[in-house]
N, C-alpha and C. Protein backbone atom coordinates (compact mmCIF):
# COMPACT_ATOMS: atom_id res chain seq x y z
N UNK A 1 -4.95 159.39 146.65
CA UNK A 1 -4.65 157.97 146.57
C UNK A 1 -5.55 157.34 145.50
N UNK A 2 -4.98 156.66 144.90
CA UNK A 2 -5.51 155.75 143.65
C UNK A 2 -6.79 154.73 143.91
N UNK A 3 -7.41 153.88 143.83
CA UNK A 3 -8.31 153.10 143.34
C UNK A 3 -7.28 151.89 143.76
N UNK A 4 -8.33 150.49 144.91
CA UNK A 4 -7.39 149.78 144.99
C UNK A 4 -7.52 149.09 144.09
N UNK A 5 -6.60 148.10 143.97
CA UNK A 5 -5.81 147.23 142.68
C UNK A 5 -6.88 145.97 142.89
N UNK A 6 -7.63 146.14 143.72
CA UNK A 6 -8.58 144.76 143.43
C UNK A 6 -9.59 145.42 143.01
N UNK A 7 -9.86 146.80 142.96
CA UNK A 7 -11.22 147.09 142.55
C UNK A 7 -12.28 146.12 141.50
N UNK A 8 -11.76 145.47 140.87
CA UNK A 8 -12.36 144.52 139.83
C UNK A 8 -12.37 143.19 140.57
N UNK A 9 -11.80 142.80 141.33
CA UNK A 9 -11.85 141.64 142.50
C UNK A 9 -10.87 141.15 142.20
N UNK A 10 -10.51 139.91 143.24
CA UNK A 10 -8.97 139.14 143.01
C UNK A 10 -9.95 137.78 143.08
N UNK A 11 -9.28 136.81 142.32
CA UNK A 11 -9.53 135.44 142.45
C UNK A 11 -8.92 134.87 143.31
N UNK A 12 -9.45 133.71 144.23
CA UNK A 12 -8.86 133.32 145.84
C UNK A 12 -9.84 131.67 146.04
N UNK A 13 -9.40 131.00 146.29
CA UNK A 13 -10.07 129.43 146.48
C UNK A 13 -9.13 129.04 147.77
N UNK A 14 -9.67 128.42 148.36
CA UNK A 14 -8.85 128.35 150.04
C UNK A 14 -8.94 127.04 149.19
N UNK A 15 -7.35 125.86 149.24
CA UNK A 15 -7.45 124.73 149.23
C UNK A 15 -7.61 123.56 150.53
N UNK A 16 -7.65 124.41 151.39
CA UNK A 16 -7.26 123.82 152.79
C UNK A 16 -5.10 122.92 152.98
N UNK A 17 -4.29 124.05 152.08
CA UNK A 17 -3.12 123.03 152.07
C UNK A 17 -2.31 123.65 153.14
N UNK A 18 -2.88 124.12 154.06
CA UNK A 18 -1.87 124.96 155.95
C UNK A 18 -1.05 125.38 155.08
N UNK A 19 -0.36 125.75 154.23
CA UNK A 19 1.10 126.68 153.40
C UNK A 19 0.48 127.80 155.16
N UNK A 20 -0.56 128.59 155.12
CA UNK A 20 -0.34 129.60 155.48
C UNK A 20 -0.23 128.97 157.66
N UNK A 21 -0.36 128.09 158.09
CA UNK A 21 -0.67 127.58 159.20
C UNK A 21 0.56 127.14 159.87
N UNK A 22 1.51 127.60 159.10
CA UNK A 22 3.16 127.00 160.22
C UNK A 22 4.35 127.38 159.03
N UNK A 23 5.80 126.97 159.40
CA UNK A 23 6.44 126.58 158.99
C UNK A 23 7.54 128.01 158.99
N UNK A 24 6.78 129.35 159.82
CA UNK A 24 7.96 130.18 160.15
C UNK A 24 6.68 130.93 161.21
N UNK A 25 8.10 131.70 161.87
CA UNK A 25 7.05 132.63 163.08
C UNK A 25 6.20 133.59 162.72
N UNK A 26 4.86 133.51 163.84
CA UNK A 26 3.96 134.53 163.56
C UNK A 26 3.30 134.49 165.01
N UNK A 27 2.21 135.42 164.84
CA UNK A 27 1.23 135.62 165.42
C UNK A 27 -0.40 135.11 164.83
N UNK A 28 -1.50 134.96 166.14
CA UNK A 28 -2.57 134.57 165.43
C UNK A 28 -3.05 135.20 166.53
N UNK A 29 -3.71 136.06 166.64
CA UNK A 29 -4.34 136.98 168.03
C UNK A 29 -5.49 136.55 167.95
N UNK A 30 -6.26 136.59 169.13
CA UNK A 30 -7.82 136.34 169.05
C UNK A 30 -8.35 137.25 169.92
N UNK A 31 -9.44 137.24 169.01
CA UNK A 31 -10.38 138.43 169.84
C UNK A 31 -11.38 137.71 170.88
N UNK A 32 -12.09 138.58 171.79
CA UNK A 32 -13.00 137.63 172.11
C UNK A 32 -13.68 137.05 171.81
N UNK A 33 -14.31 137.26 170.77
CA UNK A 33 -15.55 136.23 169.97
C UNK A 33 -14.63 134.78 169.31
N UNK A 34 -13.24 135.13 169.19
CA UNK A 34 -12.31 133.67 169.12
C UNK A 34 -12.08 133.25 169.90
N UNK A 35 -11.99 133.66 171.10
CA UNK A 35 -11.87 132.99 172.33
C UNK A 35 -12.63 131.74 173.03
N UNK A 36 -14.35 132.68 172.92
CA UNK A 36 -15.37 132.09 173.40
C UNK A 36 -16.04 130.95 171.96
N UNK A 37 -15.69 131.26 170.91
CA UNK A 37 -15.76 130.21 170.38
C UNK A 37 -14.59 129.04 169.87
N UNK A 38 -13.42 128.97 170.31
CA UNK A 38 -12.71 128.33 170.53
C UNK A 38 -12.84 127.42 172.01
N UNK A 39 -13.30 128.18 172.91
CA UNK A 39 -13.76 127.50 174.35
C UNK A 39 -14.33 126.71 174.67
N UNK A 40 -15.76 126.82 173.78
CA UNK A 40 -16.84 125.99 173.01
C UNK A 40 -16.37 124.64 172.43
N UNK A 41 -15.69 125.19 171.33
CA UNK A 41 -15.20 123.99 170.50
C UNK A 41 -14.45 122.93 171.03
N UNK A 42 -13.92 123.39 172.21
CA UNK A 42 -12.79 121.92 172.90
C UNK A 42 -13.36 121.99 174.31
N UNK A 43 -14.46 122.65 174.47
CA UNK A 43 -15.26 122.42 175.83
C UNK A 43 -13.94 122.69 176.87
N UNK A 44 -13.57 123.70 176.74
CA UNK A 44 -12.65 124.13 178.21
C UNK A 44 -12.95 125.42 178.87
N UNK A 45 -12.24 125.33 180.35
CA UNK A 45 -12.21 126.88 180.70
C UNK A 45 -11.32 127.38 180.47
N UNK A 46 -11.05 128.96 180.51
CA UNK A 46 -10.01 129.82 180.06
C UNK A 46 -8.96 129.53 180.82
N UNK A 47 -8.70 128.81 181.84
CA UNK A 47 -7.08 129.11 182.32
C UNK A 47 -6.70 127.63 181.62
N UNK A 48 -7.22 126.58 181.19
CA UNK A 48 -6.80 125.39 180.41
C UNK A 48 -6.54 125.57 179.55
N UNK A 49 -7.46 126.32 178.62
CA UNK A 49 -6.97 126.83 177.69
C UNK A 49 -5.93 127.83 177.35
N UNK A 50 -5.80 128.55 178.03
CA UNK A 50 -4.57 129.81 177.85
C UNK A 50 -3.18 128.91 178.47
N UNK A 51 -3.42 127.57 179.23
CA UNK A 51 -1.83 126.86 179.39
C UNK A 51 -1.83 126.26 178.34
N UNK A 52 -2.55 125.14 177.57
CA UNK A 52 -2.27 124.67 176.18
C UNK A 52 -2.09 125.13 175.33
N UNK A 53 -2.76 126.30 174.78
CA UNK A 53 -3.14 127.12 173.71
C UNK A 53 -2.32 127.98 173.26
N UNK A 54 -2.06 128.69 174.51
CA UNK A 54 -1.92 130.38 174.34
C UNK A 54 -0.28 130.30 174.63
N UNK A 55 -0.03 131.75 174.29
CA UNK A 55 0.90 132.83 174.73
C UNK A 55 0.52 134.05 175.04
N UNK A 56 1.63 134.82 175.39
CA UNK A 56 0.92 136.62 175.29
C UNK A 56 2.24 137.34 174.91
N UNK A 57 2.01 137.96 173.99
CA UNK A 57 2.39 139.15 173.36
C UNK A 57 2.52 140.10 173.60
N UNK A 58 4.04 141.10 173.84
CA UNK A 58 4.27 142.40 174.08
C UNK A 58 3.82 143.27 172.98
N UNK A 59 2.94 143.68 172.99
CA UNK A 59 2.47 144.70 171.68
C UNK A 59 2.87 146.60 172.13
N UNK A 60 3.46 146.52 173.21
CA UNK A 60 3.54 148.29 173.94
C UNK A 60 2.57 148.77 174.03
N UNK A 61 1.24 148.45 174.03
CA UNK A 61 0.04 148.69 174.51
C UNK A 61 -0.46 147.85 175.88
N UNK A 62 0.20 146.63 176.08
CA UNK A 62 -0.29 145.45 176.66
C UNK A 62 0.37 144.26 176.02
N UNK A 63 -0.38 143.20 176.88
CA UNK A 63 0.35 141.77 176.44
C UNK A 63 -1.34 141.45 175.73
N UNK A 64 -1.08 141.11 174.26
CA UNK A 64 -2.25 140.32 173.83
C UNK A 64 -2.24 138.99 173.54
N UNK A 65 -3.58 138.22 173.36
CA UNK A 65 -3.92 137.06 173.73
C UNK A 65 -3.45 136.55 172.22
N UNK A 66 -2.35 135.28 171.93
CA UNK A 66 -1.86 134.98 170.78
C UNK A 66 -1.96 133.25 170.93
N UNK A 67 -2.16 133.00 169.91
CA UNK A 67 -2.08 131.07 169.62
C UNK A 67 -0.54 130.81 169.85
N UNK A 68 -0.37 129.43 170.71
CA UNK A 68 0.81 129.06 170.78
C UNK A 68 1.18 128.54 169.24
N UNK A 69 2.89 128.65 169.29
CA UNK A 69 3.13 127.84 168.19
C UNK A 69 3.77 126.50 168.64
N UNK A 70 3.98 125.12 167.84
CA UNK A 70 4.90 124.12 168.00
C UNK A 70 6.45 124.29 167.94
N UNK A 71 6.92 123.97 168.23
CA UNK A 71 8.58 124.19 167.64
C UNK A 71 9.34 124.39 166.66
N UNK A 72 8.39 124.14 165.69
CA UNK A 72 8.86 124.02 164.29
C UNK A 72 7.47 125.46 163.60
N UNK A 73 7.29 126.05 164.57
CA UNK A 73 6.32 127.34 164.22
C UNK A 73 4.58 126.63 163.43
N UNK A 74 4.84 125.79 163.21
CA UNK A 74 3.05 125.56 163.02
C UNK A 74 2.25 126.13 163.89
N UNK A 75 0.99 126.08 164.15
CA UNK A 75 0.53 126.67 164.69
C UNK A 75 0.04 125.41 165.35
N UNK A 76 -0.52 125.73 166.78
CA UNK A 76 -1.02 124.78 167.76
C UNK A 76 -1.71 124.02 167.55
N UNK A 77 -2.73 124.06 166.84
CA UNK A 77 -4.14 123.18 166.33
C UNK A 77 -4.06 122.66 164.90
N UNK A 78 -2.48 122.56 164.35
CA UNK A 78 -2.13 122.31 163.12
C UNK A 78 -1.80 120.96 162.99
N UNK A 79 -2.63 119.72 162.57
CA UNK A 79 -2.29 118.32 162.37
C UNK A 79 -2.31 117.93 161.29
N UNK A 80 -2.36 116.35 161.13
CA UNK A 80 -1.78 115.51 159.76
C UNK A 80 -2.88 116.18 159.10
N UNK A 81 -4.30 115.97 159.54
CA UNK A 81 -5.27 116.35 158.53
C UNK A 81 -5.74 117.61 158.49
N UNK A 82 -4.65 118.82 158.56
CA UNK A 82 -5.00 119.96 158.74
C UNK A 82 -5.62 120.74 159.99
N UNK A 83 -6.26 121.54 159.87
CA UNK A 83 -6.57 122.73 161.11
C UNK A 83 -7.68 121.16 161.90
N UNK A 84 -7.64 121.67 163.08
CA UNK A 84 -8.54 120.76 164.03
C UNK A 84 -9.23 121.86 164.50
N UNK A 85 -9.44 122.61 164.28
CA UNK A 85 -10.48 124.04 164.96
C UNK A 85 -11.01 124.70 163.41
N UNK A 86 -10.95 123.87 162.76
CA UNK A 86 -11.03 124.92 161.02
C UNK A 86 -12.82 125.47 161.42
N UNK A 87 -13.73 124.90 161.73
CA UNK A 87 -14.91 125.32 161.91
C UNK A 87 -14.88 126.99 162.79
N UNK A 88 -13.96 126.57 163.99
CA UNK A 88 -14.04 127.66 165.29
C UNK A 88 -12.74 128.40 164.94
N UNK A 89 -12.02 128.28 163.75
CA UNK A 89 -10.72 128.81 163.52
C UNK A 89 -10.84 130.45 163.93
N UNK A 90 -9.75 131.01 163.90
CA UNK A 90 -9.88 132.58 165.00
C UNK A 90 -10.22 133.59 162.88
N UNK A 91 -10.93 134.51 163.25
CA UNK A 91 -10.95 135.24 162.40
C UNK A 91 -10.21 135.66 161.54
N UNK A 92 -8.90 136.07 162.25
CA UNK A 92 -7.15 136.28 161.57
C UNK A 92 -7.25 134.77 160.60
N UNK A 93 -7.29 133.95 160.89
CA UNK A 93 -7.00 132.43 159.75
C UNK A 93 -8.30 132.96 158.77
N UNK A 94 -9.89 132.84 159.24
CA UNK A 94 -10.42 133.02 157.73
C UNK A 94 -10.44 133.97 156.97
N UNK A 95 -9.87 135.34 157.17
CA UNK A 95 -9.55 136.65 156.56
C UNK A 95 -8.60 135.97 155.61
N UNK A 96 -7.80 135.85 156.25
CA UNK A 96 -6.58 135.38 155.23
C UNK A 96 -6.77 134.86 153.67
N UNK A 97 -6.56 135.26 152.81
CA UNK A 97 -5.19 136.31 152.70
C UNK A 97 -5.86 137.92 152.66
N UNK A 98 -6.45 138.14 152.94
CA UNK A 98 -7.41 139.67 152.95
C UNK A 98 -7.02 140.08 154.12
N UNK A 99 -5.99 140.23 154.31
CA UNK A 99 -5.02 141.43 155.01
C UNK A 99 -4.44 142.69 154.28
N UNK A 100 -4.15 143.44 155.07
CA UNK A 100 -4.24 144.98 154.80
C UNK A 100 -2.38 144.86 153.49
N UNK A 101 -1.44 144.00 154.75
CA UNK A 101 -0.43 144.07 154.10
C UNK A 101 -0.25 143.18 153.02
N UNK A 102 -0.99 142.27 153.02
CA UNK A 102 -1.07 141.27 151.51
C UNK A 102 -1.71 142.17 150.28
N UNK A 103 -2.97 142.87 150.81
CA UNK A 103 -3.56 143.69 149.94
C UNK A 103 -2.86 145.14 149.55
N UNK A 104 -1.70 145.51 150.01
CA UNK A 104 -1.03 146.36 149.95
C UNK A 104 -0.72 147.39 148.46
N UNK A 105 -0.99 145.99 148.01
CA UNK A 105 -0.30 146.29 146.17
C UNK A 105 -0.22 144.72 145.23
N UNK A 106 -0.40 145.03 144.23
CA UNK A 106 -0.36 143.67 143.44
C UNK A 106 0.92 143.01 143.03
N UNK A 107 1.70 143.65 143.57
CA UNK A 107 3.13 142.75 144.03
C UNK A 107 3.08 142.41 145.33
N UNK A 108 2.31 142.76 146.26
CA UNK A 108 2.49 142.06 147.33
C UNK A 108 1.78 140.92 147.37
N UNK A 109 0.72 141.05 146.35
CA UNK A 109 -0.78 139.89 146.25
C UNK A 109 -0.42 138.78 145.47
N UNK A 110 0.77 139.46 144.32
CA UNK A 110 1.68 138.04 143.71
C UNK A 110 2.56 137.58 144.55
N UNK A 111 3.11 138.67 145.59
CA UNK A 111 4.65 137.46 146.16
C UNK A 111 3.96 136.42 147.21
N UNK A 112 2.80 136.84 147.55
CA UNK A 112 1.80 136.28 148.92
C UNK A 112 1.56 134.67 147.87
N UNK A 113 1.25 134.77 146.80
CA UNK A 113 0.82 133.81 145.88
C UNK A 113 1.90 132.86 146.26
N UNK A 114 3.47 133.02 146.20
CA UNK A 114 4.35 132.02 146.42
C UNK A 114 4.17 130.76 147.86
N UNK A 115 3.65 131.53 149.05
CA UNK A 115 3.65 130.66 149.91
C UNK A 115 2.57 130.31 150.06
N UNK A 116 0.85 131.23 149.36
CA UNK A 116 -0.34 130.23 149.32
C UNK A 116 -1.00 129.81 147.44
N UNK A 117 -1.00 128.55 147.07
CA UNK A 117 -1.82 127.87 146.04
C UNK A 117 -2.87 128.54 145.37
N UNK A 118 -3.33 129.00 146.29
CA UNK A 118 -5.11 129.77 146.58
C UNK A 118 -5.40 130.81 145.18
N UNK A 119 -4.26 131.54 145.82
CA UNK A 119 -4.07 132.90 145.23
C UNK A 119 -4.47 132.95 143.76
N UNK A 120 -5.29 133.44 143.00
CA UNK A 120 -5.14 134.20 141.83
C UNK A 120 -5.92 132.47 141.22
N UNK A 121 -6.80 131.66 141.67
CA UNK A 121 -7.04 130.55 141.55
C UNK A 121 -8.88 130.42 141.65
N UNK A 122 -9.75 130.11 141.47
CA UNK A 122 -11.06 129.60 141.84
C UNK A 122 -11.85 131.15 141.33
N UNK A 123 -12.65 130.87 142.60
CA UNK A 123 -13.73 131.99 142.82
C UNK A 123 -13.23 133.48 142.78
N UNK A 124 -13.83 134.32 142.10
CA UNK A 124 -13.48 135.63 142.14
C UNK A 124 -14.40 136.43 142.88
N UNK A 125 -13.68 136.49 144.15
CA UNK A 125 -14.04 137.80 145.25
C UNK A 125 -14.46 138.77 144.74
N UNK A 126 -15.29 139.78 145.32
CA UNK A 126 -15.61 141.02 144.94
C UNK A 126 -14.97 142.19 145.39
N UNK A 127 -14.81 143.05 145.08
CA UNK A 127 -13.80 143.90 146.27
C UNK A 127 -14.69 144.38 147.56
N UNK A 128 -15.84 144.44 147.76
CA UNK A 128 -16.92 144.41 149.01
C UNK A 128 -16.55 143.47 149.70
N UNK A 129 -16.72 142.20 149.07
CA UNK A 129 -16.46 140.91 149.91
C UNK A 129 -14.84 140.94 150.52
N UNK A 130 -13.87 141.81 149.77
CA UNK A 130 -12.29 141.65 150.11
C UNK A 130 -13.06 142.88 151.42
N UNK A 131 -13.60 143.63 151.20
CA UNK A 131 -13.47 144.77 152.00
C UNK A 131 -14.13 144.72 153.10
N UNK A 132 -14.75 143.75 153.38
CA UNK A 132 -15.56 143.16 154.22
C UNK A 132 -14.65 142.36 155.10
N UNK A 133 -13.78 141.85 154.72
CA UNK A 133 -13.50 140.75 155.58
C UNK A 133 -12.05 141.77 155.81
N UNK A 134 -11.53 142.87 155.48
CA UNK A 134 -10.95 143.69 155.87
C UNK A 134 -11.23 144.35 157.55
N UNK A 135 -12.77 145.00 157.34
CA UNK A 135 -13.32 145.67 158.17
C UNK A 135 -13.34 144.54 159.24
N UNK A 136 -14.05 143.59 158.98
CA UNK A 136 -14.18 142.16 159.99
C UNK A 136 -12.97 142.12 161.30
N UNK A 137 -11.87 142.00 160.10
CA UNK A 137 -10.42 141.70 161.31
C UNK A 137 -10.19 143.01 161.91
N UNK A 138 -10.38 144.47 161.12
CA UNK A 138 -10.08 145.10 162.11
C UNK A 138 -11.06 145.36 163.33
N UNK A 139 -12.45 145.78 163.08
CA UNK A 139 -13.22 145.78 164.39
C UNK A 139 -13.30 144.90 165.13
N UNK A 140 -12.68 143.32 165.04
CA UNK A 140 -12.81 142.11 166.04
C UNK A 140 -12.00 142.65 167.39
N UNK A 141 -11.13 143.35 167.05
CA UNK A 141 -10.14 143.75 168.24
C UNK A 141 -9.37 142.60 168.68
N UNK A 142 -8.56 142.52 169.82
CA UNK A 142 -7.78 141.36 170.44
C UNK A 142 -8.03 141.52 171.59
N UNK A 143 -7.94 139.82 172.55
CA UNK A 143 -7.93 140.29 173.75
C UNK A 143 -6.49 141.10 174.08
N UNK A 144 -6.65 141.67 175.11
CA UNK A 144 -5.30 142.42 175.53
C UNK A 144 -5.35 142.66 177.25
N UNK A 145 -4.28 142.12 177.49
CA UNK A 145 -4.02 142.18 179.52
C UNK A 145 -3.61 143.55 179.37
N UNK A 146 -3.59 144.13 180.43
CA UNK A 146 -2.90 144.59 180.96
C UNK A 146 -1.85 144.46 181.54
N UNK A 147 -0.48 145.33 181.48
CA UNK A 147 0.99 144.97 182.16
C UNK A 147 1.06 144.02 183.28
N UNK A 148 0.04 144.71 184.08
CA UNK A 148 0.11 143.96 185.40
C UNK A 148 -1.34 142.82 185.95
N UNK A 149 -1.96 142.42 185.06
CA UNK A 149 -2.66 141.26 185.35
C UNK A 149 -2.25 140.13 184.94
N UNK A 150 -2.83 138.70 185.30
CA UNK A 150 -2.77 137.71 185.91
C UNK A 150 -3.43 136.99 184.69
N UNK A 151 -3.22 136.29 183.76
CA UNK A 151 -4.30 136.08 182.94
C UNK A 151 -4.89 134.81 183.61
N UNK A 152 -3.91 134.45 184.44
CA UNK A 152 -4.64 133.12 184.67
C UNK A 152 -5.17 132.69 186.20
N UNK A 153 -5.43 134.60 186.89
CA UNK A 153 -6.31 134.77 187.82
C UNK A 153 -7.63 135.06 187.62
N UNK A 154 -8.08 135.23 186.12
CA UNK A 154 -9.23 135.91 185.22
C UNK A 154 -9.87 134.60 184.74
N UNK A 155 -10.94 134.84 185.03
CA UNK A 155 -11.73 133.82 184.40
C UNK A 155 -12.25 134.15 182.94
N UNK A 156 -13.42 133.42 182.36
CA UNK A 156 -13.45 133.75 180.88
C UNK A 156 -14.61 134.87 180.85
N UNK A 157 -15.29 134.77 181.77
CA UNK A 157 -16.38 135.98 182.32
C UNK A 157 -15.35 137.43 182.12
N UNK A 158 -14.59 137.47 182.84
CA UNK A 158 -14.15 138.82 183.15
C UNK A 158 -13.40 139.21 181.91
N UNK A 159 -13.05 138.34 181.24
CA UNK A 159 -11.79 138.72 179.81
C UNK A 159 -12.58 139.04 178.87
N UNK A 160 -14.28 138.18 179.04
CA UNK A 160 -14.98 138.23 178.01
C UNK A 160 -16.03 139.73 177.96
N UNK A 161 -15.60 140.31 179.22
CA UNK A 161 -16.69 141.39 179.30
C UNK A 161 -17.97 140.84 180.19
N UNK A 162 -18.24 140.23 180.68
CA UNK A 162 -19.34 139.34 180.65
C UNK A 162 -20.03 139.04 182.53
């Protein structure tokens, strides 16, 4: 296998313009360290939060812990003036666009350019720093139930390990 295509780095400036925060379906999984600092941030407990917030996800491993969307697919915490959690935002949002499948190839890193501004714009990343925030999302893990639990017999102790 070749040398990736950012080896020299990609240029990337987050404008804060949500392009990437709604406007078709997705997922936004959180791990626990998004959890417990999302919990923080709006001062709740986990079963308040997992009725406002959340969904869960059939992944065939388990149901994992995913951000609700609005109706129109934004994402839950998505308002007039942008993210309302941007400080406590889940890891999956500040990786972005330094995903595996955006980083795929430099046609995927130009077509990604169409739905974010960012792209190919500001500061030039290093490929450590891309590769970093690679490694980041994958070792965060997700929460994940099991088939047959209760998420909202679990407190934030027990989901959290804790």
């Amino acid at each position: 296998m070749g040398e990736a295509f950012y080896a020299d780095g990609l240029k990337f400036s987050c404008n804060r313009c949500s392009a990437c925060c709604g406007g078709e379906p997705g997922y936004v999984f959180l791990s626990k360290d998004d959890l417990l600092s999302l919990l923080s941030c709006l001062k709740l407990d986990f079963r308040s939060f997992f009725h406002e917030y959340c969904r869960l996800v059939d992944t065939g491993q388990g149901r994992a812990l995913s951000l609700a969307e609005k109706p129109n697919y934004d994402c839950i915490f998505l308002g007039k003036g942008g993210c309302r959690v941007y400080e406590s935002r889940p890891l999956q949002c500040s990786t972005y666009p330094f995903w595996p499948g955006v980083l795929e190839s430099s046609r995927t890193w130009k077509s990604e350019s169409s739905v974010c501004p960012g792209i190919d714009k500001g500061e030039l990343r290093g490929r450590d720093y891309i590769e970093e925030r690679i490694a980041q999302r994958k070792n965060a893990g997700t929460v994940l139930f099991d088939y047959g639990a209760d998420p909202e017999s679990l407190g934030a102790d027990t989901i959290l390990g804790s």
